[in-house]
C-alpha atoms as a PDB file:
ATOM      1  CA  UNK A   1       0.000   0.000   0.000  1.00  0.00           C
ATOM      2  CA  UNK A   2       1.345   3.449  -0.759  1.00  0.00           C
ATOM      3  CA  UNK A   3       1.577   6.267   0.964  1.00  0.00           C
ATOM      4  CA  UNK A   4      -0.811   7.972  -0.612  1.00  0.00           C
ATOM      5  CA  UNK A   5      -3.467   4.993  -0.028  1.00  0.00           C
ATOM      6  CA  UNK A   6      -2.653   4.863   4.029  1.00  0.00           C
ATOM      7  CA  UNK A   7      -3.598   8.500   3.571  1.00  0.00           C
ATOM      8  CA  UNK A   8      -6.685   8.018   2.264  1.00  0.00           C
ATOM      9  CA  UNK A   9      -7.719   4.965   4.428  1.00  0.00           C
ATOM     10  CA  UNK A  10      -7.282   7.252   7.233  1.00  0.00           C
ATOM     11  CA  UNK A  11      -9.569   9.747   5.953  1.00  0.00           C
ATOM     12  CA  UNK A  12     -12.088   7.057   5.039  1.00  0.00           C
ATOM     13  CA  UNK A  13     -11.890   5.513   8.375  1.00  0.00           C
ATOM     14  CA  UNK A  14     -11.781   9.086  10.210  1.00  0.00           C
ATOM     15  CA  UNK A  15      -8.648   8.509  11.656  1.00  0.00           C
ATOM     16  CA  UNK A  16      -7.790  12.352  12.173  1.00  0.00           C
ATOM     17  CA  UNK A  17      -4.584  11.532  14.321  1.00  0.00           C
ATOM     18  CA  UNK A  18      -2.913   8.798  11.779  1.00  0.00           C
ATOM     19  CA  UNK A  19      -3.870  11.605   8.853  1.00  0.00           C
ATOM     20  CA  UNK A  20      -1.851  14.270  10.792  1.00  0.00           C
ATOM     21  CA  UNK A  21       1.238  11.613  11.761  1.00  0.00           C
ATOM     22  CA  UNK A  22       0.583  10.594   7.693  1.00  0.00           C
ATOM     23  CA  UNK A  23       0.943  14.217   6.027  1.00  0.00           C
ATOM     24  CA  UNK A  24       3.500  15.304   8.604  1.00  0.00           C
ATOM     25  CA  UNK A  25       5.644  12.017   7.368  1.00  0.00           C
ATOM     26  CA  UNK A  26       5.202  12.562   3.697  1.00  0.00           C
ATOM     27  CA  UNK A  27       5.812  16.586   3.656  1.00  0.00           C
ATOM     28  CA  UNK A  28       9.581  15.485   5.703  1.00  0.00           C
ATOM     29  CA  UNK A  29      10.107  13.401   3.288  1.00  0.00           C
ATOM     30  CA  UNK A  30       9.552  16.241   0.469  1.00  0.00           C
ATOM     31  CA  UNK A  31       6.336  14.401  -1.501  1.00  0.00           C
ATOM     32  CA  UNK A  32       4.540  17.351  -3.299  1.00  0.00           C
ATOM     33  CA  UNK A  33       2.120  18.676  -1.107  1.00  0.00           C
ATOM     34  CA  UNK A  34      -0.350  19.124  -4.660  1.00  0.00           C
ATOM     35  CA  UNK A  35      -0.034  15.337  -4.525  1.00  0.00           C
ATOM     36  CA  UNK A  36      -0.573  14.646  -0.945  1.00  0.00           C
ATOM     37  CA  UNK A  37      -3.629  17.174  -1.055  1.00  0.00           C
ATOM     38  CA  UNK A  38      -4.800  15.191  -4.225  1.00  0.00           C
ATOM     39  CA  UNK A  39      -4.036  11.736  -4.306  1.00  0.00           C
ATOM     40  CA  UNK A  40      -4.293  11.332  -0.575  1.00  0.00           C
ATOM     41  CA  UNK A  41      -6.588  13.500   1.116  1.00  0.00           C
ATOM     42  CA  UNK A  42      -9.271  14.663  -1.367  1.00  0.00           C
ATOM     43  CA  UNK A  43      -9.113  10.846  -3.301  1.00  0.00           C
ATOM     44  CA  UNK A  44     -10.130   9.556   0.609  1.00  0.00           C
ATOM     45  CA  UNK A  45     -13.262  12.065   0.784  1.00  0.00           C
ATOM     46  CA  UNK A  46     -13.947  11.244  -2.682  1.00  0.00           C
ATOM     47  CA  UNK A  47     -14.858   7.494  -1.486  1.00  0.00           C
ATOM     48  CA  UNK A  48     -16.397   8.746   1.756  1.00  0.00           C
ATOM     49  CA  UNK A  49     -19.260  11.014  -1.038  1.00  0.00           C
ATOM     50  CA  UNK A  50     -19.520   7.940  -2.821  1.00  0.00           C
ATOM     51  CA  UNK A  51     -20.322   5.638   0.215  1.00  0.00           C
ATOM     52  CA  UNK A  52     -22.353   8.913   2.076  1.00  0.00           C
ATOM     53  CA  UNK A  53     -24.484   8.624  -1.090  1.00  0.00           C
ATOM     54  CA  UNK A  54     -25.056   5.064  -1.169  1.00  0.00           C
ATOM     55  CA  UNK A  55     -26.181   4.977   2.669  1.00  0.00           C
ATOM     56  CA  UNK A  56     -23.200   2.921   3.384  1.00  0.00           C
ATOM     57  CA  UNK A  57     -21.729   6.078   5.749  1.00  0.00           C
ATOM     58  CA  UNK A  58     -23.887   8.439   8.038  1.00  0.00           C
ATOM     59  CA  UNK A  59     -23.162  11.634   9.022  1.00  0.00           C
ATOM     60  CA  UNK A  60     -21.183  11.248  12.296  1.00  0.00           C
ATOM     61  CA  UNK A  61     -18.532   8.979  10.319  1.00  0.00           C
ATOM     62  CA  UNK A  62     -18.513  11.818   7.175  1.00  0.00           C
ATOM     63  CA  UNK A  63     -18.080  14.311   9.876  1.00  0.00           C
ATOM     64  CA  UNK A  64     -14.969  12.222  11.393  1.00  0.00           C
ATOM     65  CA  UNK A  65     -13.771  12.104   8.014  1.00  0.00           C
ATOM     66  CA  UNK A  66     -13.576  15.761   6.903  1.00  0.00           C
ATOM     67  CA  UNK A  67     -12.531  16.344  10.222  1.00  0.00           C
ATOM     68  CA  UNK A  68      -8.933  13.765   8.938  1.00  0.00           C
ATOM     69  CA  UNK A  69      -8.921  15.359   5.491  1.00  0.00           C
ATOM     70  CA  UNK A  70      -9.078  19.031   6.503  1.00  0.00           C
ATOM     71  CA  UNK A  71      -6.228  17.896   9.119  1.00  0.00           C
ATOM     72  CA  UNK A  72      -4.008  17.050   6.386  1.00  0.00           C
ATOM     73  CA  UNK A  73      -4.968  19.845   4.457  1.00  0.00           C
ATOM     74  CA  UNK A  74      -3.832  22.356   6.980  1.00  0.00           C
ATOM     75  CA  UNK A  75      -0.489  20.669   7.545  1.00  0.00           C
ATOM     76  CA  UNK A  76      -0.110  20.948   3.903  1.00  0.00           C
ATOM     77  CA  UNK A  77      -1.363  24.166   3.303  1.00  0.00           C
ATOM     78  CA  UNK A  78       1.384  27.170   3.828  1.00  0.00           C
ATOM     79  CA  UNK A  79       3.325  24.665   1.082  1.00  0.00           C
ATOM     80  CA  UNK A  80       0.686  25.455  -1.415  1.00  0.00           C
ATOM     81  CA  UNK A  81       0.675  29.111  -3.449  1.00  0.00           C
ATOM     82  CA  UNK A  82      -2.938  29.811  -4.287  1.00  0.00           C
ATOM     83  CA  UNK A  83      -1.870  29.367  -7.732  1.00  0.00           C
ATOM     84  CA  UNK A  84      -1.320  26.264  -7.891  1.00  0.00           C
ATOM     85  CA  UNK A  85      -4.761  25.048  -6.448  1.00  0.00           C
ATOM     86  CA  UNK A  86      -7.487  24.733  -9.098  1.00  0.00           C
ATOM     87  CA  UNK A  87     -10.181  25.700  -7.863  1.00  0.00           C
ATOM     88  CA  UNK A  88     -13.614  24.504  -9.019  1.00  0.00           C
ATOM     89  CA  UNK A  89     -15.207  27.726  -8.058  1.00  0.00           C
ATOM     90  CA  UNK A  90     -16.257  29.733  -4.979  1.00  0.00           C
ATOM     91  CA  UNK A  91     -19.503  29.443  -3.085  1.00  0.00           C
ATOM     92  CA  UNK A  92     -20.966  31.175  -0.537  1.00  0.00           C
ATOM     93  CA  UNK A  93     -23.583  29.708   1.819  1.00  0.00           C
ATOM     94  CA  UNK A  94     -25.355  30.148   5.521  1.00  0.00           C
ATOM     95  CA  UNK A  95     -28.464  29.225   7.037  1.00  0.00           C
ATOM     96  CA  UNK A  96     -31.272  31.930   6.946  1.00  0.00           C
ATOM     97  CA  UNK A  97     -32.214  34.935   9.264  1.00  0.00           C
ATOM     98  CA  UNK A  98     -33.851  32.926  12.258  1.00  0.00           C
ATOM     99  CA  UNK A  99     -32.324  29.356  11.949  1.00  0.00           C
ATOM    100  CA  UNK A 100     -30.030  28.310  14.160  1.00  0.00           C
ATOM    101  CA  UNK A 101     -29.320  25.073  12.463  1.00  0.00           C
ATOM    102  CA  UNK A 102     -26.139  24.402  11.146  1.00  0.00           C
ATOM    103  CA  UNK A 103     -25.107  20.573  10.630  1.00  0.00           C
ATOM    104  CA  UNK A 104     -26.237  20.003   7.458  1.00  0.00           C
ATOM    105  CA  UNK A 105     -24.304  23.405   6.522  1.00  0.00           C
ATOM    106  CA  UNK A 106     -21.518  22.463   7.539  1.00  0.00           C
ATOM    107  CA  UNK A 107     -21.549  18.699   6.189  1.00  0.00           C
ATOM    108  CA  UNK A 108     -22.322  20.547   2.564  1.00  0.00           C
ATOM    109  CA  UNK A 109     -19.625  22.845   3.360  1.00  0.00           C
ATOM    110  CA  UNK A 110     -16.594  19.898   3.581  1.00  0.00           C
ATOM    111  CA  UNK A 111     -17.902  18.079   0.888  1.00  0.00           C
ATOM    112  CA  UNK A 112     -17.803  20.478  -1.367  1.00  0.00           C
ATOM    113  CA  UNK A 113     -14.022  21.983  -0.598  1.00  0.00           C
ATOM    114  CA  UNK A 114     -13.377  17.908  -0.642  1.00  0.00           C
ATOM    115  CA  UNK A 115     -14.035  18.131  -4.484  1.00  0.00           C
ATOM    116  CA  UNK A 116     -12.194  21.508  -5.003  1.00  0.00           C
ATOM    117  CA  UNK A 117     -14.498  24.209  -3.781  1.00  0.00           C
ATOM    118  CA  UNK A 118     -13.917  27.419  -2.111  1.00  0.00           C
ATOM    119  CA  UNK A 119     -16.606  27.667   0.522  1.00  0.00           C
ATOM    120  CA  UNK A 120     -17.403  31.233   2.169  1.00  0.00           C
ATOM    121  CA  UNK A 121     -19.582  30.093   5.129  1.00  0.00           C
ATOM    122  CA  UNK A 122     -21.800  32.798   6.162  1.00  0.00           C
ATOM    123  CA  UNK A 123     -22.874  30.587   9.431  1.00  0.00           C
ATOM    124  CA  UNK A 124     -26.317  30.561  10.881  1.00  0.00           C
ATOM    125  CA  UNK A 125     -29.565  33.239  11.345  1.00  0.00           C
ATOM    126  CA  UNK A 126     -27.742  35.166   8.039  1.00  0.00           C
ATOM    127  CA  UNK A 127     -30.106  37.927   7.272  1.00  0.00           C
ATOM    128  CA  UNK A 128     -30.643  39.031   3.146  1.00  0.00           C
ATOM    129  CA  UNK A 129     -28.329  41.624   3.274  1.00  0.00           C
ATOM    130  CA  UNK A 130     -25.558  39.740   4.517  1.00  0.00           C
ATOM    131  CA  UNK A 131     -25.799  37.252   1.467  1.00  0.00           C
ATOM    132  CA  UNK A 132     -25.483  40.338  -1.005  1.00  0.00           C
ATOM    133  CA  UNK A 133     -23.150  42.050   0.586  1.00  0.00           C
ATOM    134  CA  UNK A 134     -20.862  38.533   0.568  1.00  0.00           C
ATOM    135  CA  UNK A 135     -21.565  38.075  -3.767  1.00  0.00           C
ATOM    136  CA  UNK A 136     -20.586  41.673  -4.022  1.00  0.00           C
ATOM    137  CA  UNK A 137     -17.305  41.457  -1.662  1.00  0.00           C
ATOM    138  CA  UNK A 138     -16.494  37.508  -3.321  1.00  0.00           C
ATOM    139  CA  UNK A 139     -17.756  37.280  -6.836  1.00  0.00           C
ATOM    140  CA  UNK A 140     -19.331  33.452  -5.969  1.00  0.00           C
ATOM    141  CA  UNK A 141     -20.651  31.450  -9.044  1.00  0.00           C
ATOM    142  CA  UNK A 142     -22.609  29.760  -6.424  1.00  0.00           C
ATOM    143  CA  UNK A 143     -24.837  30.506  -3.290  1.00  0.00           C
ATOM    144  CA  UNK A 144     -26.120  27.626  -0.995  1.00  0.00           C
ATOM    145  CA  UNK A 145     -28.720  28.592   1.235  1.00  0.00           C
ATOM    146  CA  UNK A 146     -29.714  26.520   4.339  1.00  0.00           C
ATOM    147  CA  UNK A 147     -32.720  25.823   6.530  1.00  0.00           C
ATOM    148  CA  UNK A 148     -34.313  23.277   8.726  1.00  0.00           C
ATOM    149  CA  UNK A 149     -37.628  24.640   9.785  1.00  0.00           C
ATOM    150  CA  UNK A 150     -41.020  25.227   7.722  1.00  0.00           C
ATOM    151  CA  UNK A 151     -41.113  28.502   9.353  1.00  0.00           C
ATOM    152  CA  UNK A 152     -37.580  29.992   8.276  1.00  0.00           C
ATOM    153  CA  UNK A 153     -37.766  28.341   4.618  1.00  0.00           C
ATOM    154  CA  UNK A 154     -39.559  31.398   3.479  1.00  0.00           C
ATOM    155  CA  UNK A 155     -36.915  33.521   4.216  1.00  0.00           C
ATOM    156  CA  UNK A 156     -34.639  31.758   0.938  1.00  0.00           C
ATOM    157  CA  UNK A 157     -37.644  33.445  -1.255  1.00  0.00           C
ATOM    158  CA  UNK A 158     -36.888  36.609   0.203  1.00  0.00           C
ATOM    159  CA  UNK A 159     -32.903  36.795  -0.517  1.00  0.00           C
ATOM    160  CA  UNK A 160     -33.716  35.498  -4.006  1.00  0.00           C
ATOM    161  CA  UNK A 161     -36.223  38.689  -4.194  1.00  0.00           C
ATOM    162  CA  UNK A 162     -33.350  41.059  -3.420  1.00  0.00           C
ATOM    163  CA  UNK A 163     -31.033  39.830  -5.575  1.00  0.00           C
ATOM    164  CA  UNK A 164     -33.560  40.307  -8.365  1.00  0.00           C
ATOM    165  CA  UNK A 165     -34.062  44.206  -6.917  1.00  0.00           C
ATOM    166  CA  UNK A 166     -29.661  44.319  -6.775  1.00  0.00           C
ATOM    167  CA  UNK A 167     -29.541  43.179  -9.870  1.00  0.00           C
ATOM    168  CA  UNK A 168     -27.227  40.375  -9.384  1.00  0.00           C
ATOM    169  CA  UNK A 169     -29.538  37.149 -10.299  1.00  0.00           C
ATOM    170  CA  UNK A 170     -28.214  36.598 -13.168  1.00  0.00           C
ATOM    171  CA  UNK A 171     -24.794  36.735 -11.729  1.00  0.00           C
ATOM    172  CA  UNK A 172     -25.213  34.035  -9.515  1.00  0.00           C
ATOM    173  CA  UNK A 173     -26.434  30.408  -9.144  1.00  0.00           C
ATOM    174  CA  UNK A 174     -28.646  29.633  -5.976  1.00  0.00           C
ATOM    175  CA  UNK A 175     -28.924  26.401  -4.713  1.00  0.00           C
ATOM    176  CA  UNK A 176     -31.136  25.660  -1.950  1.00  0.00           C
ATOM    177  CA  UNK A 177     -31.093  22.390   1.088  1.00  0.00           C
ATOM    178  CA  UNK A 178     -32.227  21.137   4.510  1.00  0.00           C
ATOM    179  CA  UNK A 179     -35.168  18.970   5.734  1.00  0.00           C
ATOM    180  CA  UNK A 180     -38.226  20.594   5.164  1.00  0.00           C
ATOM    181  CA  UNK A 181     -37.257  22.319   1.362  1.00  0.00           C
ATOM    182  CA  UNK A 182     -38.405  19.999  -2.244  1.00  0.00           C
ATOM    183  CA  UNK A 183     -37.760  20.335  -5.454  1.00  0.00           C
ATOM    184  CA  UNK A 184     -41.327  21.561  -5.781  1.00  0.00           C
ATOM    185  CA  UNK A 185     -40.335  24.527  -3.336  1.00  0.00           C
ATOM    186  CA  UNK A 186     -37.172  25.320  -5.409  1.00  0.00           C
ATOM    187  CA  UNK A 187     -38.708  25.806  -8.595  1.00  0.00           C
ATOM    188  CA  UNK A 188     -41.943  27.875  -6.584  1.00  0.00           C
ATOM    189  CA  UNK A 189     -39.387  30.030  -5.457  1.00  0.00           C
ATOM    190  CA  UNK A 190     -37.019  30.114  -9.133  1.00  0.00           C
ATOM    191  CA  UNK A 191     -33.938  28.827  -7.460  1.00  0.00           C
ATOM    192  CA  UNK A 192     -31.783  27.026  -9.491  1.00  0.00           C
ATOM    193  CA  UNK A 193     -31.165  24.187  -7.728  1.00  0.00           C
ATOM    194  CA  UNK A 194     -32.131  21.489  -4.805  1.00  0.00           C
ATOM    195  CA  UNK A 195     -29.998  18.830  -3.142  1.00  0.00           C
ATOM    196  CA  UNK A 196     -31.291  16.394  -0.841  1.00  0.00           C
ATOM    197  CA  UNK A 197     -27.481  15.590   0.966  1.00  0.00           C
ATOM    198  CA  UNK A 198     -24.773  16.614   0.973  1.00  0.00           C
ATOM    199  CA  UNK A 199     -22.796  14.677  -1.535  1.00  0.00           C
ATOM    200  CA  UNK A 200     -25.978  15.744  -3.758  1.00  0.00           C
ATOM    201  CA  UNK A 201     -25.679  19.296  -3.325  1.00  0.00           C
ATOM    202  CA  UNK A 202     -21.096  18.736  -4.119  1.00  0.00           C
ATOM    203  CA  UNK A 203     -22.804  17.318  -7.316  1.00  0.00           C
ATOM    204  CA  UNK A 204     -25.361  19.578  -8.286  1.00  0.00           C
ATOM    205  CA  UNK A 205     -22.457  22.545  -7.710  1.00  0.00           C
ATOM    206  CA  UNK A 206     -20.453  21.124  -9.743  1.00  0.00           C
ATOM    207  CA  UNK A 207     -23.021  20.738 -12.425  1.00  0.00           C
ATOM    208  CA  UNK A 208     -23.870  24.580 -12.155  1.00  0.00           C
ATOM    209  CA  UNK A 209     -19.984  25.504 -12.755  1.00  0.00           C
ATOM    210  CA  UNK A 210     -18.693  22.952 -15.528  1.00  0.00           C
END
């Protein structure tokens, strides 16, 4: 088994401390850190999506393993120029203006800088304003919005509203999640897009941008 395998067994398995000892090993021993990031780390989350997806993980174990991989990645990090990370795009996202719910935020939020994304995580009860002032200060192709209760839901209509009064719909993509939103909701609304997980929503972003 290489290197680069143990490393992404560890991630798989949530094994933050053998990721850390792993990484810290292979950037002593000069491996390029685009490699380590990439063959190791981000190829271990890719199996965790795949088994997330297929109900062979749940989300305690997926949260274990993004815990391992974003470990690694901040080990390996400061080796890294900005440059020479592709990103797949940027995306900002938050739960809305009186949810305080933030789990399945978060779990979109490391699966989607697992596949390449750069996540701008608003965090929870994030009023309108808050999401336009973050696409005019980032420039996101993407925004995910968040929420978990039939009350606060409505709220997602109301930032898509305002970004229709600012101008910038057409700027943006806006993808919408949590338990009590459809796909019936989504196109009420005119967002672009629903997810039902996590590894769903990493999908459906990447479907927006390529």
């Amino acid at each position: 088994m290489t290197d680069f395998n143990r490393l992404s067994e560890a991630v798989i398995s949530g094994d933050f401390r053998q990721a850390e000892v792993l990484t810290k090993q292979m950037v002593e021993n000069k491996v390029d850190p685009l490699q380590i990031i990439n063959e190791g780390l981000i190829a271990g989350m890719n199996v965790v999506a795949v088994r997330f997806k297929a109900g062979d993980m749940f989300v305690p174990e997926v949260m274990m393993s993004a815990k391992a991989m974003s470990t690694g990645v901040e080990l390996v990090k400061p080796l890294v120029t900005e440059s020479d990370i592709t990103s797949a795009g940027k995306v900002v996202i938050g739960t809305v203006k009186g949810d305080m719910h933030d789990i399945g935020k978060n779990l979109v939020t490391m699966m989607l800088e697992s596949v390449g994304f750069s996540v701008i995580d608003l965090g929870v009860d994030v009023k309108a304003e808050t999401f336009i002032e973050a696409i005019k200060e980032h420039h996101p192709q993407i925004i995910g919005i968040s929420a978990l209760l039939t009350t606060t839901m409505l709220n997602m209509k109301d930032i898509l509203d305002i970004l229709k009064e600012e101008g910038l719909r057409d700027k943006v993509k806006v993808i919408i999640g949590g338990a009590p939103v459809t796909q019936e909701f989504c196109t009420q609304i005119g967002a672009d897009g629903y997810a039902d997980d996590a590894a769903e929503a990493a999908d459906l972003c990447k479907r927006l941008v390529g």
